[in-house]
C-alpha atoms as a PDB file:
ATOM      1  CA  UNK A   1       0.000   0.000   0.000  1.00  0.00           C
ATOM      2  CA  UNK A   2       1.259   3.591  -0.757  1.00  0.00           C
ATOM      3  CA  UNK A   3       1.422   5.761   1.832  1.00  0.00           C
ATOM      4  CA  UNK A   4       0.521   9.040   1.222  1.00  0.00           C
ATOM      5  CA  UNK A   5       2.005  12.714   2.866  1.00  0.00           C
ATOM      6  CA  UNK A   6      -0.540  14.736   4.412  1.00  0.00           C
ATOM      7  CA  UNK A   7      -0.855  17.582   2.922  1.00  0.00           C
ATOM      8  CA  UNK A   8      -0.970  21.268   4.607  1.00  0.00           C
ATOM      9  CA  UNK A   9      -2.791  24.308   2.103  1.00  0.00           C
ATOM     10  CA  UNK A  10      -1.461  27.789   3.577  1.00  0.00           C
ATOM     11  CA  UNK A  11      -3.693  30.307   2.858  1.00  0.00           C
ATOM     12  CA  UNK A  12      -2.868  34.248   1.183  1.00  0.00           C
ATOM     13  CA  UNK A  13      -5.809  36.605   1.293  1.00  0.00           C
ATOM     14  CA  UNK A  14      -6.237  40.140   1.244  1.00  0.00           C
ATOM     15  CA  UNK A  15      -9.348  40.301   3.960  1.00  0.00           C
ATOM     16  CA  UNK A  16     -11.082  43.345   4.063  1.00  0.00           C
ATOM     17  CA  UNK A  17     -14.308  45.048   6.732  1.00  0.00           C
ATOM     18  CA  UNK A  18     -16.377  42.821   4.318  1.00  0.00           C
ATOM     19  CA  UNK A  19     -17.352  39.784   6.035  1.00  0.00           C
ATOM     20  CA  UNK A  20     -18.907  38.278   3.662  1.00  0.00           C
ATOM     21  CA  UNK A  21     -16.561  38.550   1.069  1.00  0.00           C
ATOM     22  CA  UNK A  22     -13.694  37.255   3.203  1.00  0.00           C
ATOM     23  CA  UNK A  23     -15.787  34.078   3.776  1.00  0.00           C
ATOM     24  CA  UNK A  24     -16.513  33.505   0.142  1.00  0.00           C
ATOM     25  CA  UNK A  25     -13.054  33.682  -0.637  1.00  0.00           C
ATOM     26  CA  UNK A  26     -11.763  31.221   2.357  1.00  0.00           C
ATOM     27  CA  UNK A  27     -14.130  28.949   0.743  1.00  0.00           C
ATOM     28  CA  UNK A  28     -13.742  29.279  -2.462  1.00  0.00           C
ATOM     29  CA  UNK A  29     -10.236  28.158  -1.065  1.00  0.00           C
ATOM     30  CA  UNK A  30     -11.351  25.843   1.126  1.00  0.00           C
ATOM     31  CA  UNK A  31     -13.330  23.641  -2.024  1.00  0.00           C
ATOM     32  CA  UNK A  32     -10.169  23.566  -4.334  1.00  0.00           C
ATOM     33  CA  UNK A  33      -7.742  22.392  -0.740  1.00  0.00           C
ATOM     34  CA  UNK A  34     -10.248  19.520  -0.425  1.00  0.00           C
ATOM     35  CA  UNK A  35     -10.626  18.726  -4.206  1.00  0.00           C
ATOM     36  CA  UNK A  36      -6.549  18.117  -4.222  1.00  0.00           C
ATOM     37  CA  UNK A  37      -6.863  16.811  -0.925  1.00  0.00           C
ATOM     38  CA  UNK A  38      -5.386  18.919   1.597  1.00  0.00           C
ATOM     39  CA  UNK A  39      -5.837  17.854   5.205  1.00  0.00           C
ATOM     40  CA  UNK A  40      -5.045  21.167   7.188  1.00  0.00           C
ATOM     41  CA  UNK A  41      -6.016  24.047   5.593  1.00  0.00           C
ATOM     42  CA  UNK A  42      -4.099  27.560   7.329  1.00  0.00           C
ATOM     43  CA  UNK A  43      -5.681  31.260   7.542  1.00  0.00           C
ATOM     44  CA  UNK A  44      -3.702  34.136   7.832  1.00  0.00           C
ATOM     45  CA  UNK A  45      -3.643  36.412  10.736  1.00  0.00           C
ATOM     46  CA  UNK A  46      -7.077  38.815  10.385  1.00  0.00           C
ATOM     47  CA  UNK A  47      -8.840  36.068   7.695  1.00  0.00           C
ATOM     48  CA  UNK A  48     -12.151  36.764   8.616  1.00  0.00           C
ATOM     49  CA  UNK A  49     -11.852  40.902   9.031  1.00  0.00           C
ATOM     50  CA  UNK A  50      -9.150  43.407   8.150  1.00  0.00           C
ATOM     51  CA  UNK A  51     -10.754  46.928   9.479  1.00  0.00           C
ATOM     52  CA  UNK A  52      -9.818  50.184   8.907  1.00  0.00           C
ATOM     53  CA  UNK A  53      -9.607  51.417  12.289  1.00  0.00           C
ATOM     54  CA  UNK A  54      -9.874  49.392  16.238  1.00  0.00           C
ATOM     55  CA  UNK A  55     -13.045  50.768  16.464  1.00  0.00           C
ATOM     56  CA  UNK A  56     -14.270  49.068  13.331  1.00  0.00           C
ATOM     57  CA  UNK A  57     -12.179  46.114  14.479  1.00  0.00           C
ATOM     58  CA  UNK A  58     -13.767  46.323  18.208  1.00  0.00           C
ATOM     59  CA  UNK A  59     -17.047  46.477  16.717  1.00  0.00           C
ATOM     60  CA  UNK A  60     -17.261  42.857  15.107  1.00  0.00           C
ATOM     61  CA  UNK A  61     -15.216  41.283  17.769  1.00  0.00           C
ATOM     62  CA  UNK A  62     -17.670  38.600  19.176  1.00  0.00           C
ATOM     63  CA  UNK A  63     -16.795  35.928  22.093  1.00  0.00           C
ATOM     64  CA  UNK A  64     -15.995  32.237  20.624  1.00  0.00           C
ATOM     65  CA  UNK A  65     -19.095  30.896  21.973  1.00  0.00           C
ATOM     66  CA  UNK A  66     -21.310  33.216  20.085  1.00  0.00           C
ATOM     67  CA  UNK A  67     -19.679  34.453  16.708  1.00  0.00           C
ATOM     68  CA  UNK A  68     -21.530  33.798  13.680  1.00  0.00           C
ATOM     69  CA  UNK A  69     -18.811  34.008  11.917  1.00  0.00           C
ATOM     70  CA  UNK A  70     -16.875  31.680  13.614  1.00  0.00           C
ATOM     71  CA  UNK A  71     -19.817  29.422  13.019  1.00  0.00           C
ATOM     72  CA  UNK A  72     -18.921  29.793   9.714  1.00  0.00           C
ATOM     73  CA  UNK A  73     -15.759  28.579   9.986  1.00  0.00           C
ATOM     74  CA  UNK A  74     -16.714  25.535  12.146  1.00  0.00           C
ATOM     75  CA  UNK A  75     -18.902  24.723   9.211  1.00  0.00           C
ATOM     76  CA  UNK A  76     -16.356  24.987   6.126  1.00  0.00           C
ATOM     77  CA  UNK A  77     -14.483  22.473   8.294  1.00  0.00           C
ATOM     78  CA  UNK A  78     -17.173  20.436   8.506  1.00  0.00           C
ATOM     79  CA  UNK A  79     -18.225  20.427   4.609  1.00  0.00           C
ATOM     80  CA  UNK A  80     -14.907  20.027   3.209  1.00  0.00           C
ATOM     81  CA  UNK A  81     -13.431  17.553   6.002  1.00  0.00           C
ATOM     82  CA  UNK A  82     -10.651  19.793   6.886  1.00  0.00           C
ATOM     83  CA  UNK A  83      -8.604  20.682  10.086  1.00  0.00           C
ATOM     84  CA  UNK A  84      -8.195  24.577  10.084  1.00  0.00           C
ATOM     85  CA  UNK A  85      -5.579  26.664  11.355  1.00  0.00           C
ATOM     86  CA  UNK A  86      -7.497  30.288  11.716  1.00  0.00           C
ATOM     87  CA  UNK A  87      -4.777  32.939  12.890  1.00  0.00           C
ATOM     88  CA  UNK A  88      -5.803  35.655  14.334  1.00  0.00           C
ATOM     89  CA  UNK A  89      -9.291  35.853  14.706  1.00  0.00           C
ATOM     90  CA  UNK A  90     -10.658  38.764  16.814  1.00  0.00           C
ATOM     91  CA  UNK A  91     -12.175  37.856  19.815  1.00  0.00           C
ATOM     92  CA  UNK A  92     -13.704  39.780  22.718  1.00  0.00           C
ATOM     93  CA  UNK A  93     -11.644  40.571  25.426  1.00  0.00           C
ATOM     94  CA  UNK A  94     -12.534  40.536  29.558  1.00  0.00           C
ATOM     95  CA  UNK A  95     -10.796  44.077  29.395  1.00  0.00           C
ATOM     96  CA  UNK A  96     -13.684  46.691  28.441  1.00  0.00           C
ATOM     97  CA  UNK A  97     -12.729  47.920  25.121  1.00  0.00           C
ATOM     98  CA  UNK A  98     -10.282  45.363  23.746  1.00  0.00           C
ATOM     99  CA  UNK A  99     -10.337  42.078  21.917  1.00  0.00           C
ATOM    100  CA  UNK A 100      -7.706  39.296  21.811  1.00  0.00           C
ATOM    101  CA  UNK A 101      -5.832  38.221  18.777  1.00  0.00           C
ATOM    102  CA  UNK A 102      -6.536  34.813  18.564  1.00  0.00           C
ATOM    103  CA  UNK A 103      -5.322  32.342  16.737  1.00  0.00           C
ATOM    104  CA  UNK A 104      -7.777  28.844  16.511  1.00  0.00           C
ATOM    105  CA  UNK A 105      -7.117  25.348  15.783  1.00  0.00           C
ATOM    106  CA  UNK A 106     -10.561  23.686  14.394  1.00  0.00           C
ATOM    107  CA  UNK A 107     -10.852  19.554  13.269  1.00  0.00           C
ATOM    108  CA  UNK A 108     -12.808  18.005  10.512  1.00  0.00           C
ATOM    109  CA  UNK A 109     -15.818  17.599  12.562  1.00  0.00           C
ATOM    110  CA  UNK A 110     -16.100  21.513  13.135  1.00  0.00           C
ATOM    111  CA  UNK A 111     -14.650  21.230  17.021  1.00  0.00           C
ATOM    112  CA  UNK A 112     -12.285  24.168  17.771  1.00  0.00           C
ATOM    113  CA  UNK A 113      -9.586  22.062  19.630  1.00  0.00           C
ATOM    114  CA  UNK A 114      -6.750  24.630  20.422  1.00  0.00           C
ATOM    115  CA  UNK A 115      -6.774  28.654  21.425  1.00  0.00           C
ATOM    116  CA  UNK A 116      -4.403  30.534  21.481  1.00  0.00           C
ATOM    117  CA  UNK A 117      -3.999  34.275  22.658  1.00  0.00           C
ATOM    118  CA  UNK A 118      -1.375  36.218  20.866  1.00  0.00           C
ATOM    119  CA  UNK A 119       1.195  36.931  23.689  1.00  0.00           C
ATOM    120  CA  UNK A 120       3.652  39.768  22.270  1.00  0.00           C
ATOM    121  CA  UNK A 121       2.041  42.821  21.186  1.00  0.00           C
ATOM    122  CA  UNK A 122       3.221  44.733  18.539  1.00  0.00           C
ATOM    123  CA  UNK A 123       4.408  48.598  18.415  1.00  0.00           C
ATOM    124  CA  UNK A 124       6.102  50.525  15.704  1.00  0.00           C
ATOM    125  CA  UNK A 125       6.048  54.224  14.918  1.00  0.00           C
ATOM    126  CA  UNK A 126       6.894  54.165  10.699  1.00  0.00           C
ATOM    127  CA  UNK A 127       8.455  57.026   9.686  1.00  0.00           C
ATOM    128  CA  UNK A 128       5.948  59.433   6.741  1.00  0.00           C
ATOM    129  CA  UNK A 129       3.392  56.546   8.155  1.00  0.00           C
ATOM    130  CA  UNK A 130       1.215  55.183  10.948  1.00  0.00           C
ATOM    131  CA  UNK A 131       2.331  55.030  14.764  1.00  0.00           C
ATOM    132  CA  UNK A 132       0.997  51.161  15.624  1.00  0.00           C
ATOM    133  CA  UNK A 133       0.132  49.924  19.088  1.00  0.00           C
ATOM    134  CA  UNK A 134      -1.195  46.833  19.378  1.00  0.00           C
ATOM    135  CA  UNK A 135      -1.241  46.977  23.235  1.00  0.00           C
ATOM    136  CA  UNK A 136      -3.800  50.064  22.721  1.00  0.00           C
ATOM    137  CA  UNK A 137      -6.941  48.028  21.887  1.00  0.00           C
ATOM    138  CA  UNK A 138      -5.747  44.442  22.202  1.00  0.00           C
ATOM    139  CA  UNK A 139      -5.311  41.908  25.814  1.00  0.00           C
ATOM    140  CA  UNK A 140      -2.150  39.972  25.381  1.00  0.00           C
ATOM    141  CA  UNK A 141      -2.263  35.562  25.702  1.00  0.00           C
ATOM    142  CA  UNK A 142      -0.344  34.749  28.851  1.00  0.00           C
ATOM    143  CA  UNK A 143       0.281  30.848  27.718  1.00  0.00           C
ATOM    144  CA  UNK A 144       1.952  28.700  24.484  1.00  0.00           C
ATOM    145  CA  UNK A 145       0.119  26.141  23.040  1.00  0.00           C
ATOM    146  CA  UNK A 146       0.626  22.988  20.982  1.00  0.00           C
ATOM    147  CA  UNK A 147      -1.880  21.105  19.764  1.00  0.00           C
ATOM    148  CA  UNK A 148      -2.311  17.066  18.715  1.00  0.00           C
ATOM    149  CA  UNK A 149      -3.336  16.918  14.645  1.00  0.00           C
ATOM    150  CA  UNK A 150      -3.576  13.716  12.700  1.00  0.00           C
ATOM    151  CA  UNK A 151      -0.303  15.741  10.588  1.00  0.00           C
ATOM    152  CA  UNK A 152       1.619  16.374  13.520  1.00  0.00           C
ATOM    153  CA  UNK A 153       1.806  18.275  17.266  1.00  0.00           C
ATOM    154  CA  UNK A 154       0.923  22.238  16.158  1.00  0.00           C
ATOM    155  CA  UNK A 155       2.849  24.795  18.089  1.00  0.00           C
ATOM    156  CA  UNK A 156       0.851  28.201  17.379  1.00  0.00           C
ATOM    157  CA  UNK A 157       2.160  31.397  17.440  1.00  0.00           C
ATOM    158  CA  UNK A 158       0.899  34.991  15.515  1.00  0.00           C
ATOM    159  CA  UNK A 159       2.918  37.441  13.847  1.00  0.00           C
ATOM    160  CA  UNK A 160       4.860  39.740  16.174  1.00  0.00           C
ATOM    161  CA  UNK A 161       5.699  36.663  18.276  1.00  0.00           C
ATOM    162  CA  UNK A 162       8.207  35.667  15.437  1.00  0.00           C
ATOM    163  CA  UNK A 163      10.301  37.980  16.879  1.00  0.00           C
ATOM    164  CA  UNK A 164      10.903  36.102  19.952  1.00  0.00           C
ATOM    165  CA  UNK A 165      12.685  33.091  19.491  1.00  0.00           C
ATOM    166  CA  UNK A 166      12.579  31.805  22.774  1.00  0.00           C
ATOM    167  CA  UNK A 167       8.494  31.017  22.214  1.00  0.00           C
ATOM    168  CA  UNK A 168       9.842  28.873  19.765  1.00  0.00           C
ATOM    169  CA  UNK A 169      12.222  26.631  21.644  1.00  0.00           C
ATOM    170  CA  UNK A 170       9.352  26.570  24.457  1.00  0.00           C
ATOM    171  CA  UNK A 171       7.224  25.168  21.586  1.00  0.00           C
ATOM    172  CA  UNK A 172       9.627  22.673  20.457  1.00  0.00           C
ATOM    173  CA  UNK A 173      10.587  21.654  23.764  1.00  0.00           C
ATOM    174  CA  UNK A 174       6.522  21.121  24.463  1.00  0.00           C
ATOM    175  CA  UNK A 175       6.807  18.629  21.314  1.00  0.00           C
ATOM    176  CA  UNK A 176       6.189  21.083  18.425  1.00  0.00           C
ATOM    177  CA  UNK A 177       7.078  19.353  15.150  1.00  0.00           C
ATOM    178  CA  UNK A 178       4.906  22.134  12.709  1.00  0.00           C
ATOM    179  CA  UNK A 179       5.204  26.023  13.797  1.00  0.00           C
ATOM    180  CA  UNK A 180       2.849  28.149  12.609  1.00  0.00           C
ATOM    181  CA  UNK A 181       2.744  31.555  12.172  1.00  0.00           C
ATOM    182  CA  UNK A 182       0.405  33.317  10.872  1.00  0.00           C
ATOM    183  CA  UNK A 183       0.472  37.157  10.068  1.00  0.00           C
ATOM    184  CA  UNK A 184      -0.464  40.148   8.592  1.00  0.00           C
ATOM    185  CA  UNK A 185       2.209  42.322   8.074  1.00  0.00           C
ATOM    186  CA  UNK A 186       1.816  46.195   6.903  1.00  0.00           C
ATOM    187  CA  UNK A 187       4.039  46.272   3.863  1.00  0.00           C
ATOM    188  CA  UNK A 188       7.032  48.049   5.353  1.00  0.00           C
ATOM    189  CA  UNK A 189       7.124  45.616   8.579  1.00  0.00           C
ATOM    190  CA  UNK A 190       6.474  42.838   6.171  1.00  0.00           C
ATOM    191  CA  UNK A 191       9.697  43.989   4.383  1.00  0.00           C
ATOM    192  CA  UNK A 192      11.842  43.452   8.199  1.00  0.00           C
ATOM    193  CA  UNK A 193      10.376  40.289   8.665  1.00  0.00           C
ATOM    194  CA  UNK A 194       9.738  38.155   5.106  1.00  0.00           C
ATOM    195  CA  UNK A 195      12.446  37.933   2.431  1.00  0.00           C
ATOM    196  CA  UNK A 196      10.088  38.605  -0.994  1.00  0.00           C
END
């Protein structure tokens, strides 16, 4: 008998305040990953809403227990048989007035089996551009997580946190074997961080 690799689909999207859009393009994405038959199938950070401002952002933010949208998610998994890595999703913080960047691991059977709170916020003041504070309108994580898969353990991580290696080794030393990482970078911080 041949044994097969699994295969893992990473996701590029350019997510915008349109909900429904975003959907219909993770998928339309979703469909073709289980057509060639991808097993995990991994959002970037801010799949489901990219808004123009934290109050827009704030707005849609919606608990895990009751987000339609995340409903929607739990479904695709569902329908197309497919683990999901969803990175940064925007969920309601405890703190009035902030969410949490949150980065989801749900299973074929629509079960969200892994959460994990972004831990390092990010802050950067680009020059003849925008002064970004993460910390401003967003609760930091305060624990790593890894995460059993049928592909592998899942160590989880979210964009900034790339720049701290030592959430890494933790990670690896909590039996890691796939990091992920996924981000939205602006395009000038993208430039630091991802050779193009």
């Amino acid at each position: 008998m041949e044994v097969v690799a699994p295969y893992i689909g990473v996701v590029q999207l350019t997510s915008t305040s349109d909900t429904v859009a975003n959907f219909a393009a993770a998928e339309t994405v979703a469909k073709k990953a289980h057509q060639v038959g991808v097993q995990l199938l991994c959002y970037p950070e801010c799949f489901a809403f990219m808004g123009e401002s934290s109050d827009g952002t704030l707005a849609q933010a919606t608990k895990l227990d009751s987000s339609p949208i995340l409903d929607k998610y739990k479904q695709l998994a569902k329908t197309y048989n497919l683990w999901l890595s969803l990175g940064g999703f925007h969920e309601l913080s405890e703190t009035p007035g902030k969410i949490h960047n949150t980065h989801l691991v749900i299973n074929n059977k629509g079960e969200v089996v892994a959460i994990y709170r972004k831990v390092h916020m990010f802050r950067v003041a680009i020059e003849g551009g925008p002064n970004l504070d993460e910390s401003r309108t967003t609760s930091r994580g305060e624990e790593l997580v890894v995460v059993d898969t049928p592909l592998g353990r899942l160590g989880l991580s979210t964009c900034y946190d790339l720049r701290f290696p030592e959430v890494y080794t933790a990670l690896r030393k909590a039996g890691a074997e796939i990091l992920l990482v996924p981000s939205a970078f602006t395009d000038k911080t993208g430039q630091a961080h991802w050779p193009l």
